[in-house]
C-alpha atoms as a PDB file:
ATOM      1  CA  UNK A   1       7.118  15.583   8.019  1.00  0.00           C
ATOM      2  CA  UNK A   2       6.613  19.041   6.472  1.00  0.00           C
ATOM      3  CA  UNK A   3       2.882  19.279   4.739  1.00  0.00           C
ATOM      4  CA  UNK A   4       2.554  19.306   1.063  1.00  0.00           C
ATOM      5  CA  UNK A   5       2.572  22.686  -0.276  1.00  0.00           C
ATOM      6  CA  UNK A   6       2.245  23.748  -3.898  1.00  0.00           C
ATOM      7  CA  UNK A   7       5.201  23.412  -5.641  1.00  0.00           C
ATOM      8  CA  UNK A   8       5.204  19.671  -3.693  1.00  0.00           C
ATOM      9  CA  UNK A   9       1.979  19.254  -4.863  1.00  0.00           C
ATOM     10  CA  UNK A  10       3.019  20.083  -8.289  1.00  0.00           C
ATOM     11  CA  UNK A  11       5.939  17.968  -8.213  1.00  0.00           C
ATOM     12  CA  UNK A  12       3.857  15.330  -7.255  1.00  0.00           C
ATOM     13  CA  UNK A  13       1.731  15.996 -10.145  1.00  0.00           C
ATOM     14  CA  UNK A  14       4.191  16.117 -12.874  1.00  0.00           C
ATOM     15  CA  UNK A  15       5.648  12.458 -11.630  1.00  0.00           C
ATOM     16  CA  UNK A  16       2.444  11.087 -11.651  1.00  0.00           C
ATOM     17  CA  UNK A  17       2.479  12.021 -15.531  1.00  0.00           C
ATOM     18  CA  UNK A  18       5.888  11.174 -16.515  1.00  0.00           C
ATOM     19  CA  UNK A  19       8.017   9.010 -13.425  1.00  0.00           C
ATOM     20  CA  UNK A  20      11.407   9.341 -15.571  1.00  0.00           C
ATOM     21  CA  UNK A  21      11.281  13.440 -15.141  1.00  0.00           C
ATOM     22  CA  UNK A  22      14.651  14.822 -14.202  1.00  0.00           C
ATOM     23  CA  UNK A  23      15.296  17.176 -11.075  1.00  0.00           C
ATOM     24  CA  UNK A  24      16.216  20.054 -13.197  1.00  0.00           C
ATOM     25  CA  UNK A  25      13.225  19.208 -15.717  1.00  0.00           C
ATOM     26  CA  UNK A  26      11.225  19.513 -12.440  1.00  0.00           C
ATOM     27  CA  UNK A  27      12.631  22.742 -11.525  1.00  0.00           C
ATOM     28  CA  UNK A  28      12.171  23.906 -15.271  1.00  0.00           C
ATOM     29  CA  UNK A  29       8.613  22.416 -15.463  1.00  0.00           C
ATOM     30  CA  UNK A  30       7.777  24.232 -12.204  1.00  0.00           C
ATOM     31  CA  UNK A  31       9.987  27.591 -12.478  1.00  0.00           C
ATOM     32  CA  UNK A  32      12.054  26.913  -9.074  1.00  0.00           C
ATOM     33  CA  UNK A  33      16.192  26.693  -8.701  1.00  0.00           C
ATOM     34  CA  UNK A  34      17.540  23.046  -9.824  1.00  0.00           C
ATOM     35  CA  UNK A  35      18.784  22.596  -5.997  1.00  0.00           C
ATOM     36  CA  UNK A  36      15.240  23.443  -4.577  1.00  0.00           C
ATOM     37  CA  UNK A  37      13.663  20.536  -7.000  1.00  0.00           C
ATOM     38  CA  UNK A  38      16.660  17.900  -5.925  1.00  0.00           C
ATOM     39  CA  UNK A  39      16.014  18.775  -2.305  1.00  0.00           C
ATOM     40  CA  UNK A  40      12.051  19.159  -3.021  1.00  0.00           C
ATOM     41  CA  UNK A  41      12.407  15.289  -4.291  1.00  0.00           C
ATOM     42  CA  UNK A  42      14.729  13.895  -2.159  1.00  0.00           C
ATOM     43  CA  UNK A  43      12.398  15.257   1.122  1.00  0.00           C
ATOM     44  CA  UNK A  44       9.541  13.513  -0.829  1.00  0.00           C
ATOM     45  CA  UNK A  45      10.965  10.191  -0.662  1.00  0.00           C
ATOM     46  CA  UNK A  46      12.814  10.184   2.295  1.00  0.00           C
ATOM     47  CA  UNK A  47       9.304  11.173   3.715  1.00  0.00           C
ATOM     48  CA  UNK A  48       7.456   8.139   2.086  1.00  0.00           C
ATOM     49  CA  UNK A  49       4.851  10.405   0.048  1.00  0.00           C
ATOM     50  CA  UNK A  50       6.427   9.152  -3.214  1.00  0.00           C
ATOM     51  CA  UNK A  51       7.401   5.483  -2.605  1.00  0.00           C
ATOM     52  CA  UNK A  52       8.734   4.217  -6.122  1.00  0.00           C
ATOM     53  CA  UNK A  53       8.698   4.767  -9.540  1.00  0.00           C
ATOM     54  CA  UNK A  54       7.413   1.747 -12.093  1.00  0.00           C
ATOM     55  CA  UNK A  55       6.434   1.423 -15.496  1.00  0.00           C
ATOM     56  CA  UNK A  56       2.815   2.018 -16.419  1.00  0.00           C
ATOM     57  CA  UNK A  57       2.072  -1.888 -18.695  1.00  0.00           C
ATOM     58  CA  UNK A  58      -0.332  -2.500 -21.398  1.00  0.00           C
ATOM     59  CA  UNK A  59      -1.842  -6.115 -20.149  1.00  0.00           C
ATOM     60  CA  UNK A  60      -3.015  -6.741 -23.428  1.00  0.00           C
ATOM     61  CA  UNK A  61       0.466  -6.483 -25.249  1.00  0.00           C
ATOM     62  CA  UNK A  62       1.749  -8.730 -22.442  1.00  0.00           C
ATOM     63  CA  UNK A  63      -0.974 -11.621 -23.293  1.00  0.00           C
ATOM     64  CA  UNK A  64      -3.053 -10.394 -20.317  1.00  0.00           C
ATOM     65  CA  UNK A  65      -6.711 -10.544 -21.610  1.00  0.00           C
ATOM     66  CA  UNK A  66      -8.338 -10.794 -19.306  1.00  0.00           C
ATOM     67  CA  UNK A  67      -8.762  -8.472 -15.717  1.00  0.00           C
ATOM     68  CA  UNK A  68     -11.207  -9.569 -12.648  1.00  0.00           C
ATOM     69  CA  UNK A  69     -11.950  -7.318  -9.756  1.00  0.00           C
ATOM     70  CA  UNK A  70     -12.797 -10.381  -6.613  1.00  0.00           C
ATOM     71  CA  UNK A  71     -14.171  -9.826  -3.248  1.00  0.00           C
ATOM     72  CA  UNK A  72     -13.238 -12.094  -0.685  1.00  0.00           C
ATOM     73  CA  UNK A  73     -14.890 -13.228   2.784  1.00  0.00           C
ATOM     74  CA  UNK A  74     -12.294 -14.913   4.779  1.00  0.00           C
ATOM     75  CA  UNK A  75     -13.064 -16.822   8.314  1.00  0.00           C
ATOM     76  CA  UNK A  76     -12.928 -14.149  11.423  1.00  0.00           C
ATOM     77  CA  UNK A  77     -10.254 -13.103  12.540  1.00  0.00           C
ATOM     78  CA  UNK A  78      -7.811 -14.626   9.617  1.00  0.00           C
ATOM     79  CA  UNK A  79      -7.659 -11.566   7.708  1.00  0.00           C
ATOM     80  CA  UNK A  80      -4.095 -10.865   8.640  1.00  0.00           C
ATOM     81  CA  UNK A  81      -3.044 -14.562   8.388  1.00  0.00           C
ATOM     82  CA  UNK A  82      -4.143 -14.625   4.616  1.00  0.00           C
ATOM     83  CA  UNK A  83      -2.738 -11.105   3.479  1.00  0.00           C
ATOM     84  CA  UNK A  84       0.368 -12.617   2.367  1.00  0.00           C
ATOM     85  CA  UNK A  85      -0.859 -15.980   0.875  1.00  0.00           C
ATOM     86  CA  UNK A  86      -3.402 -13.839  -1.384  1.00  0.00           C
ATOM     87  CA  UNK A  87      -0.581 -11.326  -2.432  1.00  0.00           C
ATOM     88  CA  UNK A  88       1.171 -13.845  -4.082  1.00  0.00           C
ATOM     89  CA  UNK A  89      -1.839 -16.007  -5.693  1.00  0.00           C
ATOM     90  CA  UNK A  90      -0.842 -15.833  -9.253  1.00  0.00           C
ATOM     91  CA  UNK A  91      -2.221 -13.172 -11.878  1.00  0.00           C
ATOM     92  CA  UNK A  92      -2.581 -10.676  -8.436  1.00  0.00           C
ATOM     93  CA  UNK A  93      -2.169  -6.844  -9.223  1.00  0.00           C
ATOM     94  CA  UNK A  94      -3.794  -5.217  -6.442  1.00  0.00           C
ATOM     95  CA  UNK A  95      -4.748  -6.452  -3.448  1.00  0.00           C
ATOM     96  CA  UNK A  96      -7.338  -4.336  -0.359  1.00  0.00           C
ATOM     97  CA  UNK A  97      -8.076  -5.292   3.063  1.00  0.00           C
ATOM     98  CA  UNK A  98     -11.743  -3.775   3.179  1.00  0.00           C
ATOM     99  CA  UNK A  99     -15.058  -2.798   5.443  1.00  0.00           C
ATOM    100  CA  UNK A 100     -18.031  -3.963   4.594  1.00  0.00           C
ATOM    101  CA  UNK A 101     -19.230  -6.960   3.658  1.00  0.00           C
ATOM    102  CA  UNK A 102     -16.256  -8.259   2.043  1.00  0.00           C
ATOM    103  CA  UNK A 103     -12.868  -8.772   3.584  1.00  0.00           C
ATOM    104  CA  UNK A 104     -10.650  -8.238   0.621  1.00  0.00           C
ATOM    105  CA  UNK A 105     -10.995  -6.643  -2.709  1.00  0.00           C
ATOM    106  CA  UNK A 106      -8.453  -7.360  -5.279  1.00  0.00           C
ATOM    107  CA  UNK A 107      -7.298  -7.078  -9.571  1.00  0.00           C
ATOM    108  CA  UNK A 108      -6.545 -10.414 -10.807  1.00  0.00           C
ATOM    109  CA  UNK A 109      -5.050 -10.592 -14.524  1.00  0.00           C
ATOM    110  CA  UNK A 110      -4.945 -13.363 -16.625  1.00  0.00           C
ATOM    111  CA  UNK A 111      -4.406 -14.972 -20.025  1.00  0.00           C
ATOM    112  CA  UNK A 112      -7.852 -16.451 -20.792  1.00  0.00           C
ATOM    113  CA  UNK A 113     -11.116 -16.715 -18.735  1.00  0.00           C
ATOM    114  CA  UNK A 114     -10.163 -20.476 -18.252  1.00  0.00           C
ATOM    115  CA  UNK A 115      -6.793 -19.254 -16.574  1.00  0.00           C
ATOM    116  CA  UNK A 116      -9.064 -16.880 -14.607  1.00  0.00           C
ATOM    117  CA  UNK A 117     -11.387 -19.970 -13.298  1.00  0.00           C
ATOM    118  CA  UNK A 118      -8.104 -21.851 -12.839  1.00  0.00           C
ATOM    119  CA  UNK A 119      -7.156 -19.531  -9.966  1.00  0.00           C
ATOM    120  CA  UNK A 120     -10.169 -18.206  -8.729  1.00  0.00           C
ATOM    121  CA  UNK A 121     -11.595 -21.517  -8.137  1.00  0.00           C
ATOM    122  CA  UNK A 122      -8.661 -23.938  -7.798  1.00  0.00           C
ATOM    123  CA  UNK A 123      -6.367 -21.598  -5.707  1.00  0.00           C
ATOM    124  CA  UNK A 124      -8.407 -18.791  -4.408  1.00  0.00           C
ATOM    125  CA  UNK A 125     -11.318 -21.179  -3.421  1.00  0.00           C
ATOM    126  CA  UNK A 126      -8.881 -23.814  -2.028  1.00  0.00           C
ATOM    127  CA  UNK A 127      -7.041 -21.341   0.192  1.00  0.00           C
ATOM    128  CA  UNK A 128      -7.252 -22.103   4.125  1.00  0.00           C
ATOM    129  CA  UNK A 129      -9.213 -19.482   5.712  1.00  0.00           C
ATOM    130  CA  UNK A 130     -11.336 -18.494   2.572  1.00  0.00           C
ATOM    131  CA  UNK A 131     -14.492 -18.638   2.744  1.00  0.00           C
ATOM    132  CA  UNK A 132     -15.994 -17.399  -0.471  1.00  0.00           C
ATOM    133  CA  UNK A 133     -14.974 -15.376  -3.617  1.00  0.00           C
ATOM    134  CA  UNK A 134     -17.046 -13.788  -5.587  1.00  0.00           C
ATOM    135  CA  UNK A 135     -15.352 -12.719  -9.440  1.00  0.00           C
ATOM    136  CA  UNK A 136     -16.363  -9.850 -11.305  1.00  0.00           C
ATOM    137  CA  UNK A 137     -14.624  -9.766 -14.620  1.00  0.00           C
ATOM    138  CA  UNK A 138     -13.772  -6.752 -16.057  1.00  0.00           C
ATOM    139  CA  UNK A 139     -15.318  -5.363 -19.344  1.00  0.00           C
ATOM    140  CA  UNK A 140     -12.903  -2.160 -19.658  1.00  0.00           C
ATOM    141  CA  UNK A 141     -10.536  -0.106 -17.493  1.00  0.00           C
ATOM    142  CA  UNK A 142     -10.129   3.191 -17.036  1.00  0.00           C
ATOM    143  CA  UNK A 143      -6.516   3.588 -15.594  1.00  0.00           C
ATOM    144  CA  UNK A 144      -6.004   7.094 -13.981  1.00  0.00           C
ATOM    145  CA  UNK A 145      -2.509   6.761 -11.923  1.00  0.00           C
ATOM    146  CA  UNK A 146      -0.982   9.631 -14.433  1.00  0.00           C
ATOM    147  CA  UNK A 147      -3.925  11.992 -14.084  1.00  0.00           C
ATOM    148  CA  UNK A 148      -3.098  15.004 -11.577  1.00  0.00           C
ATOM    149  CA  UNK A 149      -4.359  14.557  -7.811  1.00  0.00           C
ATOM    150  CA  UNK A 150      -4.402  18.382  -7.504  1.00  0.00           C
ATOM    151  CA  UNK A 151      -4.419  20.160 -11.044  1.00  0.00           C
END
């Protein structure tokens, strides 16, 4: 893998703002030759530095009200069992294997607060190998995923 330089970096930059952007709007956007931004791109992916492109969602306008960052202590040594059954607890949008006092950190989304207790304490709670959750629910996000890393 070749490192970043700056016309990666601004590539990088530009996708972060706007995923749907063209190879030639790249080259345009950055001032290099429409085959140096396909190539540019395709090395970037086939490299793994940009791994998808998605749709930035507005939770609220899909009836998601409410957002909860969790922290999780799970029994020793089950941290790896668990990864997958926590991934796909319902409402789960991010999930982090952490150091620390906690073992996991993760977003949960929901309809209502009561849908939040639903899962946190009927599912989460319930899950073999947890051994306590603690739910912070969110007052406000900040979302910065289409900010520049390097501009």
């Amino acid at each position: 893998m070749e490192p970043l330089d700056v016309v990666d970096r601004q590539m990088i930059d530009i996708l972060r703002r706007d995923g749907r952007r063209t190879a030639p709007q790249l080259a345009t956007d950055i001032g290099i030759g429409r085959a140096t931004a396909y190539n540019r791109l395709d090395r970037l992916i086939d490299d793994q530095i940009i791994t998808g492109f998605s749709a930035r969602v507005d939770h609220h306008a899909t009836g998601q009200m409410v957002a909860a960052l969790v922290l999780i202590n799970v029994e020793q040594g089950r941290w790896r069992d668990l990864h997958t059954q926590l991934t796909e607890l319902p409402g789960v949008d991010w999930v982090g294997v952490t150091a620390g006092q906690y073992d996991y950190a993760m977003i949960m989304r929901a309809e209502s607060l009561d849908h939040l207790r639903d899962v946190a304490l009927q599912e989460l709670q319930q899950t073999d190998g947890v051994r306590a959750a603690q739910t912070i629910v969110l007052l406000d996000e900040v979302d910065k995923r289409d900010q520049p890393i390097w501009s």
